[in-house]
C-alpha atoms as a PDB file:
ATOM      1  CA  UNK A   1      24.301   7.654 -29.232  1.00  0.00           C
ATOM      2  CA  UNK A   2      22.040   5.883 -31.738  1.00  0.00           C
ATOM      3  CA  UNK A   3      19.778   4.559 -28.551  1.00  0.00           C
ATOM      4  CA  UNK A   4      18.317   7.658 -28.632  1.00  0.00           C
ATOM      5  CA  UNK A   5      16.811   7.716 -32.169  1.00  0.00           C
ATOM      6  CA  UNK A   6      14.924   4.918 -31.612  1.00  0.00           C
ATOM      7  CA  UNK A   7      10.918   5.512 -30.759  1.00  0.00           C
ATOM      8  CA  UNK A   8      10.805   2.923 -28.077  1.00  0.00           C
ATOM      9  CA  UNK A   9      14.222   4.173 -26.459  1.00  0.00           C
ATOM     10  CA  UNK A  10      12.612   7.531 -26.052  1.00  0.00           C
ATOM     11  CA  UNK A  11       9.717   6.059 -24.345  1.00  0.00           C
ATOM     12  CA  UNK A  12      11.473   4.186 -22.121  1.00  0.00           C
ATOM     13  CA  UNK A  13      13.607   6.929 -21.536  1.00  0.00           C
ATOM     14  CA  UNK A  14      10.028   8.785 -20.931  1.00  0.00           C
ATOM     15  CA  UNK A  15       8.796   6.554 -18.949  1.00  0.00           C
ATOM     16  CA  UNK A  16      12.156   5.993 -16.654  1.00  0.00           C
ATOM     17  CA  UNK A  17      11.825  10.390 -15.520  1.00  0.00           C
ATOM     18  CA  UNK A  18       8.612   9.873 -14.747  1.00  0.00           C
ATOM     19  CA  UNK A  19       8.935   6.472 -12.561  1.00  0.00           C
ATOM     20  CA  UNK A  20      12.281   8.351 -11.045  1.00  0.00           C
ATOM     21  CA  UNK A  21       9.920  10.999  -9.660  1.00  0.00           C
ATOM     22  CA  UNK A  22       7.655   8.737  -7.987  1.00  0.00           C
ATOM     23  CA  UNK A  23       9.706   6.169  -6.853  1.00  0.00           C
ATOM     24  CA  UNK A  24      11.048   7.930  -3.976  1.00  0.00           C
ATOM     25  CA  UNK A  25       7.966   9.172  -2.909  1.00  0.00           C
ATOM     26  CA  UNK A  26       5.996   5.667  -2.571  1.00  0.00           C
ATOM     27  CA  UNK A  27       9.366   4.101  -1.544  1.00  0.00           C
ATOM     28  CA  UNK A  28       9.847   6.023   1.323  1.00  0.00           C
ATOM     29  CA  UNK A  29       6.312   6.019   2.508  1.00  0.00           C
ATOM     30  CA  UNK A  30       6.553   1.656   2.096  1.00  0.00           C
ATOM     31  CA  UNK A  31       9.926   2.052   4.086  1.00  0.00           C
ATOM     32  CA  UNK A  32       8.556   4.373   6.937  1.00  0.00           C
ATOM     33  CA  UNK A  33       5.743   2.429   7.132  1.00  0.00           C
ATOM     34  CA  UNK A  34       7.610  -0.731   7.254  1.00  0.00           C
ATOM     35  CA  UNK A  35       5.778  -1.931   4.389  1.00  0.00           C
ATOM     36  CA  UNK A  36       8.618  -2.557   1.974  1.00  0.00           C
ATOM     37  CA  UNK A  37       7.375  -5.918   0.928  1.00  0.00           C
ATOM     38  CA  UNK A  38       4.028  -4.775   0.639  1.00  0.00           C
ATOM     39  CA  UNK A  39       4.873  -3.795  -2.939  1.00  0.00           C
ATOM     40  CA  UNK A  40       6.758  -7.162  -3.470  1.00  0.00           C
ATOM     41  CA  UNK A  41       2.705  -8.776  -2.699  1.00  0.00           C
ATOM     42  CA  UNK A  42       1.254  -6.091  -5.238  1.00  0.00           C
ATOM     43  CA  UNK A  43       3.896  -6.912  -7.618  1.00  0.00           C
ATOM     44  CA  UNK A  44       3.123 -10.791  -7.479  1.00  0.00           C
ATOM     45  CA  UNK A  45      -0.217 -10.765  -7.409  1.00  0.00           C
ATOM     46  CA  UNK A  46      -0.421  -8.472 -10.218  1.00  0.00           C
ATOM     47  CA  UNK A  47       0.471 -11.401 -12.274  1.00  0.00           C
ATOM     48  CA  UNK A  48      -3.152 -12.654 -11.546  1.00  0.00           C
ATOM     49  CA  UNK A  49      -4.166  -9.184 -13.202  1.00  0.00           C
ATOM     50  CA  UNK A  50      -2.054  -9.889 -16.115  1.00  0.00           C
ATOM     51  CA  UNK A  51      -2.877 -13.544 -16.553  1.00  0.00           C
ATOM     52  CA  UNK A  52      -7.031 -12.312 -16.116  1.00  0.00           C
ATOM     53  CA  UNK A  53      -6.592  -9.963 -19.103  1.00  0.00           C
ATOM     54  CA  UNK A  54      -5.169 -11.962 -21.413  1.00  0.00           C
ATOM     55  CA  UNK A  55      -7.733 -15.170 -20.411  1.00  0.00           C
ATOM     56  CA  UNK A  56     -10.978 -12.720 -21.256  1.00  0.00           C
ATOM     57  CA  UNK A  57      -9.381  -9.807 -24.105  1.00  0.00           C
ATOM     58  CA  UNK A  58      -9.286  -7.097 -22.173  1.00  0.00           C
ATOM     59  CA  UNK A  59      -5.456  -4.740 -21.762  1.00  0.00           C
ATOM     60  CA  UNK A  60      -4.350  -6.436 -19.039  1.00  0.00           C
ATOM     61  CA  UNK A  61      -3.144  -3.248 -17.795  1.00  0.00           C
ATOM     62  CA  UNK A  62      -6.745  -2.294 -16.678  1.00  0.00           C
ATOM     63  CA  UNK A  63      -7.088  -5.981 -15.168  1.00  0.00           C
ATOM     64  CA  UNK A  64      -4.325  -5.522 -13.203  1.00  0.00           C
ATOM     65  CA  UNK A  65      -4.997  -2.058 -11.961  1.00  0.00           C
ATOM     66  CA  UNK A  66      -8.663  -3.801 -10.606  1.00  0.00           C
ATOM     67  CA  UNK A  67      -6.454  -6.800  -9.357  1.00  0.00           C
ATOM     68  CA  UNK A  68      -3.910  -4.630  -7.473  1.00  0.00           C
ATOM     69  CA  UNK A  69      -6.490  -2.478  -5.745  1.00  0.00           C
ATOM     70  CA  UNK A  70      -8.531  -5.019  -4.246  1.00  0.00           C
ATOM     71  CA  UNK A  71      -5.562  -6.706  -2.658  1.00  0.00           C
ATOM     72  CA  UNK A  72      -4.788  -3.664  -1.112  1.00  0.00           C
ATOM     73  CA  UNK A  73      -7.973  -3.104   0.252  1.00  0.00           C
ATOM     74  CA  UNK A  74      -7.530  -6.633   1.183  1.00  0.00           C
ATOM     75  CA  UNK A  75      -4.599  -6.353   3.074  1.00  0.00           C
ATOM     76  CA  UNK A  76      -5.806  -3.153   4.751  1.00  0.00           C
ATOM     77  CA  UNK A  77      -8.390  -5.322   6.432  1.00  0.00           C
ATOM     78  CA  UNK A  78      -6.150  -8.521   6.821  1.00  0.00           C
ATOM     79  CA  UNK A  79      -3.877  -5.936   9.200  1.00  0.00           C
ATOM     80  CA  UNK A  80      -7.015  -5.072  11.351  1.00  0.00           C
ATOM     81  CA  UNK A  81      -7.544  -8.588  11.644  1.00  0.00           C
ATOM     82  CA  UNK A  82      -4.129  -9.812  12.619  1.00  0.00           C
ATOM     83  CA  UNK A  83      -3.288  -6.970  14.858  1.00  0.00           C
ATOM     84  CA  UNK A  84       0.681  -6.666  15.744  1.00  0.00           C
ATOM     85  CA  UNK A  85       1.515  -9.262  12.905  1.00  0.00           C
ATOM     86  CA  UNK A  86       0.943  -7.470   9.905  1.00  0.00           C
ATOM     87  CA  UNK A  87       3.644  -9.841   7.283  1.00  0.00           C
ATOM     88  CA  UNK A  88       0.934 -12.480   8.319  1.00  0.00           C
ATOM     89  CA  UNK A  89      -1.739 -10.804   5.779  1.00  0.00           C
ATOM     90  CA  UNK A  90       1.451 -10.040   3.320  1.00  0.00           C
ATOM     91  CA  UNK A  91       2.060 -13.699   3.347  1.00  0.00           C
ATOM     92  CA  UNK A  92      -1.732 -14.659   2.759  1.00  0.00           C
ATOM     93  CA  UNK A  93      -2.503 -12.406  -0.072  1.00  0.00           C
ATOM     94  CA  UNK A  94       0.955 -13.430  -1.572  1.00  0.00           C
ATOM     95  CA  UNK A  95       0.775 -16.666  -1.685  1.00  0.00           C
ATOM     96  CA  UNK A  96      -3.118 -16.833  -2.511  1.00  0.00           C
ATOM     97  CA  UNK A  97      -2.698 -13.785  -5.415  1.00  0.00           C
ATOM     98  CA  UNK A  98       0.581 -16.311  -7.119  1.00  0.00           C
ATOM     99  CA  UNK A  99      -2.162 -19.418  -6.953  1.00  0.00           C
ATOM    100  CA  UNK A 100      -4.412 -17.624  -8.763  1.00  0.00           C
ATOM    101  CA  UNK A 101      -1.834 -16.399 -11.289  1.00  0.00           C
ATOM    102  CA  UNK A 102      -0.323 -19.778 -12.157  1.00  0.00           C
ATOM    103  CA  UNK A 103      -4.142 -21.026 -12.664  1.00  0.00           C
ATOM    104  CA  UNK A 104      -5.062 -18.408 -14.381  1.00  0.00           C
ATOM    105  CA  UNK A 105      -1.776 -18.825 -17.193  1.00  0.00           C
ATOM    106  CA  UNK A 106      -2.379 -22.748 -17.163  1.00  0.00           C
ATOM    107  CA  UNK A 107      -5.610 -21.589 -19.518  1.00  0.00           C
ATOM    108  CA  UNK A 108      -3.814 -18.851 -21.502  1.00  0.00           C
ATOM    109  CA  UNK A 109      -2.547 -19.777 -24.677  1.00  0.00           C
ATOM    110  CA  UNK A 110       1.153 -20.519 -26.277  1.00  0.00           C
ATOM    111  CA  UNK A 111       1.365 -17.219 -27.721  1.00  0.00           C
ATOM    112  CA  UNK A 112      -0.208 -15.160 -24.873  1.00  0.00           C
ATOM    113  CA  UNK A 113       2.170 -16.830 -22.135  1.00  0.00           C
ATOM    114  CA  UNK A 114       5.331 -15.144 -24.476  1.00  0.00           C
ATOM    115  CA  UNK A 115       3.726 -11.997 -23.473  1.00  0.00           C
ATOM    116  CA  UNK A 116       2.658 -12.929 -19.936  1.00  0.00           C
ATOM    117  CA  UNK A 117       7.252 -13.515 -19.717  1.00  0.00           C
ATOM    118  CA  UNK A 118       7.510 -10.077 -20.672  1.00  0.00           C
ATOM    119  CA  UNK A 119       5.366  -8.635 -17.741  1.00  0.00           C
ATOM    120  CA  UNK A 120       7.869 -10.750 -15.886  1.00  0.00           C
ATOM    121  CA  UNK A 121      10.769  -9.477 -16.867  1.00  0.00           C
ATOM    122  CA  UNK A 122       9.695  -6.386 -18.478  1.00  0.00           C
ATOM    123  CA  UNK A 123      10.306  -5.134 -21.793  1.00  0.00           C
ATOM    124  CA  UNK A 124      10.849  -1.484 -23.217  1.00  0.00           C
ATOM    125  CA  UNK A 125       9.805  -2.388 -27.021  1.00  0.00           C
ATOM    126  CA  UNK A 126       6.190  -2.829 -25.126  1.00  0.00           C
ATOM    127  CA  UNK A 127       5.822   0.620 -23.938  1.00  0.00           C
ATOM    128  CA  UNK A 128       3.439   2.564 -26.091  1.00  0.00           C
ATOM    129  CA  UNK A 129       1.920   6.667 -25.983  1.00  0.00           C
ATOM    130  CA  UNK A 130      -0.960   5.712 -23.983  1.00  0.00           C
ATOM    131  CA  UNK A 131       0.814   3.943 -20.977  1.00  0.00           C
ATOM    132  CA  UNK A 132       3.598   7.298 -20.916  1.00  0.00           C
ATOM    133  CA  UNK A 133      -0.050   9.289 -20.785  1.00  0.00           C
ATOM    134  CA  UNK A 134      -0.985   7.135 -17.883  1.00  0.00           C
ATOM    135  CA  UNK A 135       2.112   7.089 -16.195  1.00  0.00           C
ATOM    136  CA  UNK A 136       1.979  10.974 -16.614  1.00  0.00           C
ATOM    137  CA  UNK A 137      -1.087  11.615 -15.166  1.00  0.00           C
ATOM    138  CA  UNK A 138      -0.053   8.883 -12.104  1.00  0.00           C
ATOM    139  CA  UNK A 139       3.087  10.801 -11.683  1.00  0.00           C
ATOM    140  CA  UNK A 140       1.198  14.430 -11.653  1.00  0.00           C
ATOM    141  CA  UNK A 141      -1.326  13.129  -8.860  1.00  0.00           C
ATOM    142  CA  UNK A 142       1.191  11.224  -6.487  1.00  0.00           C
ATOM    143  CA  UNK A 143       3.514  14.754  -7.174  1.00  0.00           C
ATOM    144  CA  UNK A 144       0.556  16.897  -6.145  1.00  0.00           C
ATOM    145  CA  UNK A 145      -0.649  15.162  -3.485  1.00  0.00           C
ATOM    146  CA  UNK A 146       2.817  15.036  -1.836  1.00  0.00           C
ATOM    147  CA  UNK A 147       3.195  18.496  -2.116  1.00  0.00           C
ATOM    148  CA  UNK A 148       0.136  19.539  -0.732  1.00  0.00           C
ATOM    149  CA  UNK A 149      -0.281  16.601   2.138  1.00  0.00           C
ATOM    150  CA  UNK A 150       3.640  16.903   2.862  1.00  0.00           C
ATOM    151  CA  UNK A 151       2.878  17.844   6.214  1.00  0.00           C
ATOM    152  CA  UNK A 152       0.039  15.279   7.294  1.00  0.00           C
ATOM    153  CA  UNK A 153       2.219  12.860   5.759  1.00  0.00           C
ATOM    154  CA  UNK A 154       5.097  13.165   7.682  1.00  0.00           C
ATOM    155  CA  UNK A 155       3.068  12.973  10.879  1.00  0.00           C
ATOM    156  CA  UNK A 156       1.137   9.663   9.744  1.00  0.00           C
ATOM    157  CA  UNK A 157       4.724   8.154   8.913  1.00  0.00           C
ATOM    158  CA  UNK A 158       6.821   8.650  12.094  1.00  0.00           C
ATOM    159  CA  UNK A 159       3.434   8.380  14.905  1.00  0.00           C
ATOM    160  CA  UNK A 160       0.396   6.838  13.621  1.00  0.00           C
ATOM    161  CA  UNK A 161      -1.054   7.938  17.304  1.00  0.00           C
ATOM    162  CA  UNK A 162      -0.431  11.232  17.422  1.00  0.00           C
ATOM    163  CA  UNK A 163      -1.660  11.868  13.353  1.00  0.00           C
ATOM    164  CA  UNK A 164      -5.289   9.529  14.697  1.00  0.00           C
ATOM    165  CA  UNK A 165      -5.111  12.220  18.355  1.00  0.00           C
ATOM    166  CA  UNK A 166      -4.835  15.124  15.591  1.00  0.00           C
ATOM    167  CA  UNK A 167      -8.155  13.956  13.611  1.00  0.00           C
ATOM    168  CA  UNK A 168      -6.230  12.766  10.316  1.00  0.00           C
ATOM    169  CA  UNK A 169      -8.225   9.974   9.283  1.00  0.00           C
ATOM    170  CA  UNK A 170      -5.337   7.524   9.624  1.00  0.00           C
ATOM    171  CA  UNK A 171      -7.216   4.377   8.066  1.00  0.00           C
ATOM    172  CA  UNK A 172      -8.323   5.973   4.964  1.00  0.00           C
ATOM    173  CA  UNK A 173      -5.149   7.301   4.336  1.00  0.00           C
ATOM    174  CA  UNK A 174      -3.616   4.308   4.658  1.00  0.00           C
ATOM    175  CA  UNK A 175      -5.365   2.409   2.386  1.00  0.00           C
ATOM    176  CA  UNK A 176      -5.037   5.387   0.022  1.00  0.00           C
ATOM    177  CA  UNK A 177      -1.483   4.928  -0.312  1.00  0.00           C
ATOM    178  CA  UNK A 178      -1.903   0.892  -0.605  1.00  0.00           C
ATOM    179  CA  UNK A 179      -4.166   1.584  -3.660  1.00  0.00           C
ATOM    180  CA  UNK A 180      -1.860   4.597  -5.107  1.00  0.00           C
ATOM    181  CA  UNK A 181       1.303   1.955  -4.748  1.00  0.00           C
ATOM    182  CA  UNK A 182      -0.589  -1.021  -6.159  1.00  0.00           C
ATOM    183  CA  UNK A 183      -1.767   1.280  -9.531  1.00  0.00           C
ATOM    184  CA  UNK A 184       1.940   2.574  -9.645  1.00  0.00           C
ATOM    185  CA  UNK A 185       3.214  -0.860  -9.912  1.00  0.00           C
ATOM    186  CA  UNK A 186       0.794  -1.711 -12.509  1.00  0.00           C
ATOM    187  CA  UNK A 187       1.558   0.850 -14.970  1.00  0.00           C
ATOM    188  CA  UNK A 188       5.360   0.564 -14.071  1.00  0.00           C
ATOM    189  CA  UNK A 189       5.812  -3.315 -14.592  1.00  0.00           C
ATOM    190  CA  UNK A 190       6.248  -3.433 -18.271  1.00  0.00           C
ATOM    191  CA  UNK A 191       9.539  -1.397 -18.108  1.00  0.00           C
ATOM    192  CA  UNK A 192      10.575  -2.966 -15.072  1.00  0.00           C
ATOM    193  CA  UNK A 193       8.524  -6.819 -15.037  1.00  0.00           C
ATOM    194  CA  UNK A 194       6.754  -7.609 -11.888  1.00  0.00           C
ATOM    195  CA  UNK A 195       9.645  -9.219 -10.115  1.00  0.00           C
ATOM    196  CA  UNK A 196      11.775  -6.535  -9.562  1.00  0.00           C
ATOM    197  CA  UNK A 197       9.809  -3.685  -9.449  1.00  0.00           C
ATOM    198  CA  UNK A 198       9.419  -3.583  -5.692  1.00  0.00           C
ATOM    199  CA  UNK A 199      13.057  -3.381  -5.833  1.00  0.00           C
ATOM    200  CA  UNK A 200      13.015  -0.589  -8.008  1.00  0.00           C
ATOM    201  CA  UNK A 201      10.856   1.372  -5.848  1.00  0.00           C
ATOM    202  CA  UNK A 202      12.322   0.924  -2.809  1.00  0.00           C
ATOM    203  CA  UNK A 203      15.866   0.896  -3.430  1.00  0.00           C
ATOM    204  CA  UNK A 204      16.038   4.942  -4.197  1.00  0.00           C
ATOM    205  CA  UNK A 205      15.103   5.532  -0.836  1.00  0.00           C
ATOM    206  CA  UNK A 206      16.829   3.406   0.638  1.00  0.00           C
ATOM    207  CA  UNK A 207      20.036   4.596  -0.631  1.00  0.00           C
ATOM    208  CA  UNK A 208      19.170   7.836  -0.146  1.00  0.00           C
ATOM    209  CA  UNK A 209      18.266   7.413   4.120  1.00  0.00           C
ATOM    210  CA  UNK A 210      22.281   6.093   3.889  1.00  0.00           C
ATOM    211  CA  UNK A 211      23.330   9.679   3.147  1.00  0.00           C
ATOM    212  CA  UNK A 212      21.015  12.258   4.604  1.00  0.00           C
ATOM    213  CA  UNK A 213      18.309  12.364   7.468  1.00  0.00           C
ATOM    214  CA  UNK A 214      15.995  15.002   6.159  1.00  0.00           C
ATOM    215  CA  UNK A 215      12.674  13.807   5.309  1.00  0.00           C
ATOM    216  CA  UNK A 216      12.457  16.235   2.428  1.00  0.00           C
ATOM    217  CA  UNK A 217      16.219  15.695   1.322  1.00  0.00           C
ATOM    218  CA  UNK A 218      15.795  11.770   1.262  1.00  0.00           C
ATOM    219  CA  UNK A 219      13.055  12.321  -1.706  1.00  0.00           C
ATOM    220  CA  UNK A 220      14.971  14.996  -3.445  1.00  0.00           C
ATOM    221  CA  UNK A 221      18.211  12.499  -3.538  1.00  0.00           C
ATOM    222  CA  UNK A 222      16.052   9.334  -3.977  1.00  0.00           C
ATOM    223  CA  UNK A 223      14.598  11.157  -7.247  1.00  0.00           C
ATOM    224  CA  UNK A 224      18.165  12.106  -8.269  1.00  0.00           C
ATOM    225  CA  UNK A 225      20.068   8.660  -7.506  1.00  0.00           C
ATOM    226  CA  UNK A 226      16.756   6.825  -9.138  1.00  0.00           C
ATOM    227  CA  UNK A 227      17.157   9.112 -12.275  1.00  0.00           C
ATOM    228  CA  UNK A 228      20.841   8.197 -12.367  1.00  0.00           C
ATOM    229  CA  UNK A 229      19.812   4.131 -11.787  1.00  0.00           C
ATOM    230  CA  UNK A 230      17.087   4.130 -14.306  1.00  0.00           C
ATOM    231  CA  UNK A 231      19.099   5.782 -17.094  1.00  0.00           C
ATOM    232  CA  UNK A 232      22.147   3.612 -16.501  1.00  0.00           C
ATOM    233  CA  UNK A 233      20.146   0.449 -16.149  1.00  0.00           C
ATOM    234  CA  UNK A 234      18.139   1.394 -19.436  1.00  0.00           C
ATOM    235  CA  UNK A 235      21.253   2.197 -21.329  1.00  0.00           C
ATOM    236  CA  UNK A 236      23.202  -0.903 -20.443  1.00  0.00           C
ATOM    237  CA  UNK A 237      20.115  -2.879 -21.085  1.00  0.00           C
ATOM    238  CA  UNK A 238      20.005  -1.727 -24.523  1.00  0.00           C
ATOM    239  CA  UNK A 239      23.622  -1.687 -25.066  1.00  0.00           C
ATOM    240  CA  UNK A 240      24.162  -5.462 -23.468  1.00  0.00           C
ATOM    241  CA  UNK A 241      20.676  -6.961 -24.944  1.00  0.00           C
ATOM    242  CA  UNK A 242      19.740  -7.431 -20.859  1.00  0.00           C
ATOM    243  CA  UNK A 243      16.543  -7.624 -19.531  1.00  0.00           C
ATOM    244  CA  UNK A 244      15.820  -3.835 -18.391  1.00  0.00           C
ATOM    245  CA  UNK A 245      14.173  -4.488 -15.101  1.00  0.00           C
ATOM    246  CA  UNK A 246      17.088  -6.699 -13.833  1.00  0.00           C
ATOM    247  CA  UNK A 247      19.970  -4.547 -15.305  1.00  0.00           C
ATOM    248  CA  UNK A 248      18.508  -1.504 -13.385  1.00  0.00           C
ATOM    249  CA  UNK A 249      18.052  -3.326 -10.301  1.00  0.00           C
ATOM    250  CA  UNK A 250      21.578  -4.207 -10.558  1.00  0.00           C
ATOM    251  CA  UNK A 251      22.474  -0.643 -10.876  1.00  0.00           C
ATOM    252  CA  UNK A 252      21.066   0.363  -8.066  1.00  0.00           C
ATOM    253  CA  UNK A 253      22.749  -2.247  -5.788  1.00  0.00           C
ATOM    254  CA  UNK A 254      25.639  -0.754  -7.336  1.00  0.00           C
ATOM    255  CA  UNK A 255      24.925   2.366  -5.997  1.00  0.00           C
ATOM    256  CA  UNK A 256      24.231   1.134  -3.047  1.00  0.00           C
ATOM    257  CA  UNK A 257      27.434  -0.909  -3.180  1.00  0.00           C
ATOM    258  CA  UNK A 258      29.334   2.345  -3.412  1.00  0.00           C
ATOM    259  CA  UNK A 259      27.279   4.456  -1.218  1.00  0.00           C
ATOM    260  CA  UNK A 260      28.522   1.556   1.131  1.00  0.00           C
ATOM    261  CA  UNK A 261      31.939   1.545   0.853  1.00  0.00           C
ATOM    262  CA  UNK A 262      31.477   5.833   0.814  1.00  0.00           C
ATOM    263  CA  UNK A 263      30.067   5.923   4.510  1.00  0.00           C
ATOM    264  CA  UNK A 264      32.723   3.414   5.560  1.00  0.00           C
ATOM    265  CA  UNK A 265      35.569   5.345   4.291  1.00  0.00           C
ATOM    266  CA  UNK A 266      33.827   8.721   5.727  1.00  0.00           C
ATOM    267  CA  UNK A 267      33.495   7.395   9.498  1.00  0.00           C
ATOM    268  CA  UNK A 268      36.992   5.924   9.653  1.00  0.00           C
ATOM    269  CA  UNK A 269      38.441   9.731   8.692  1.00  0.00           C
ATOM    270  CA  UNK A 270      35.876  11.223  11.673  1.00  0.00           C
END
């Protein structure tokens, strides 16, 4: 088990708990919301943040964050403006957020674009102290505020009407959670690279709402199947010489695969 002697193993390793505890939480909220491929959009544009940081020397980490946070302010209004057809505002920001990325990277240098690749695809040697810190203190808030806005929360998800009749300031909160996904992507990409961390986010849940019902239950399994995902994905990656992001996407369709084939078998012996 030499993988685990390694510093940047044990970071990863870090870093994988702590994305496992939030990525039901946000991924269950996108799906409820039907707003799954709202953090595909984030996770795009965020290349604009990356690209931005590396054009003017600043951690492109705190460029994307900035990036991220206006689109989903921008996409927050985009929904009031396009009523009823919400993926039309998803579509806009997408599209317009990958323009700006590819412009932005056609001025970054040889050396800088190697880097930009491993946003992309993510990379565990990149992980340092200071982004587990961040990722800590993301992972303590989104916790917390779960905990103590459970209840709200679950009213907002399943009847936007009656949580607006109630006084819950629907709009704000909304946008809250756009902002709280887009940061969460931003700090998670460079374990997990900006294309498939969407994926990564959402497919915990997902797998989870196959097995049980209960709101509460679908977290506490989505933490426990994304701990099992993120481990296997980072071990095989490291074992294989894969890129981490796409090897623990591919466990969790795996999981999914079998979760599959599970509920099949289960409802032909009913």
């Amino acid at each position: 088990m030499e993988v685990f002697f390694y510093g940047f193993m044990q970071r990863a390793f870090q870093a994988s708990t702590l994305i496992a505890m939030i990525a039901p939480i946000l991924g269950l909220t996108l799906i409820l919301r039907r707003q799954s491929l709202l953090a595909d959009t984030l996770s795009h544009v965020s290349l604009a943040g990356i690209a931005l940081g590396m054009l003017i020397g600043i951690n492109p980490t705190f460029t994307t964050i900035f990036v991220v946070i206006l689109v989903a302010i921008g996409i927050e209004y985009l929904q009031d403006v396009f009523q009823g057809y919400s993926e039309i505002s998803i579509a806009i920001l997408m599209s317009t957020g990958m323009a700006i990325a590819l412009v932005l990277m056609s001025f970054v240098s040889g050396q800088q674009t190697a880097n930009i690749e491993q946003f992309l695809f993510g990379s565990i040697v990149t992980i340092d102290k200071d982004q587990i810190t961040t990722l800590l203190v993301l992972t303590v808030v989104v916790v917390a505020l779960y905990v103590i806005f459970n209840r709200p929360l679950y009213v907002l998800l399943f009847d936007e009407a009656t949580a607006a009749t109630a006084g819950l300031p629907v709009r704000q909160i909304s946008l809250f959670i756009s902002v709280i996904t887009g940061v969460a992507i931003s700090l998670i990409m460079p374990i997990t690279g900006s294309l498939l961390v969407s994926a990564i986010l959402v497919l915990p849940s997902a797998i989870a709402m196959r097995l049980v019902n209960s709101f509460k239950t679908v977290i506490l399994l989505g933490t426990v199947i994304a701990l099992i995902g993120m481990y296997g994905g980072l071990y095989l990656s490291y074992d294989l010489g894969t890129p981490p992001g796409a090897t623990i996407t591919l466990m969790f369709v795996l999981i999914f695969v079998i979760t599959g084939i599970f509920k099949r078998i289960q409802t032909k012996l009913k």
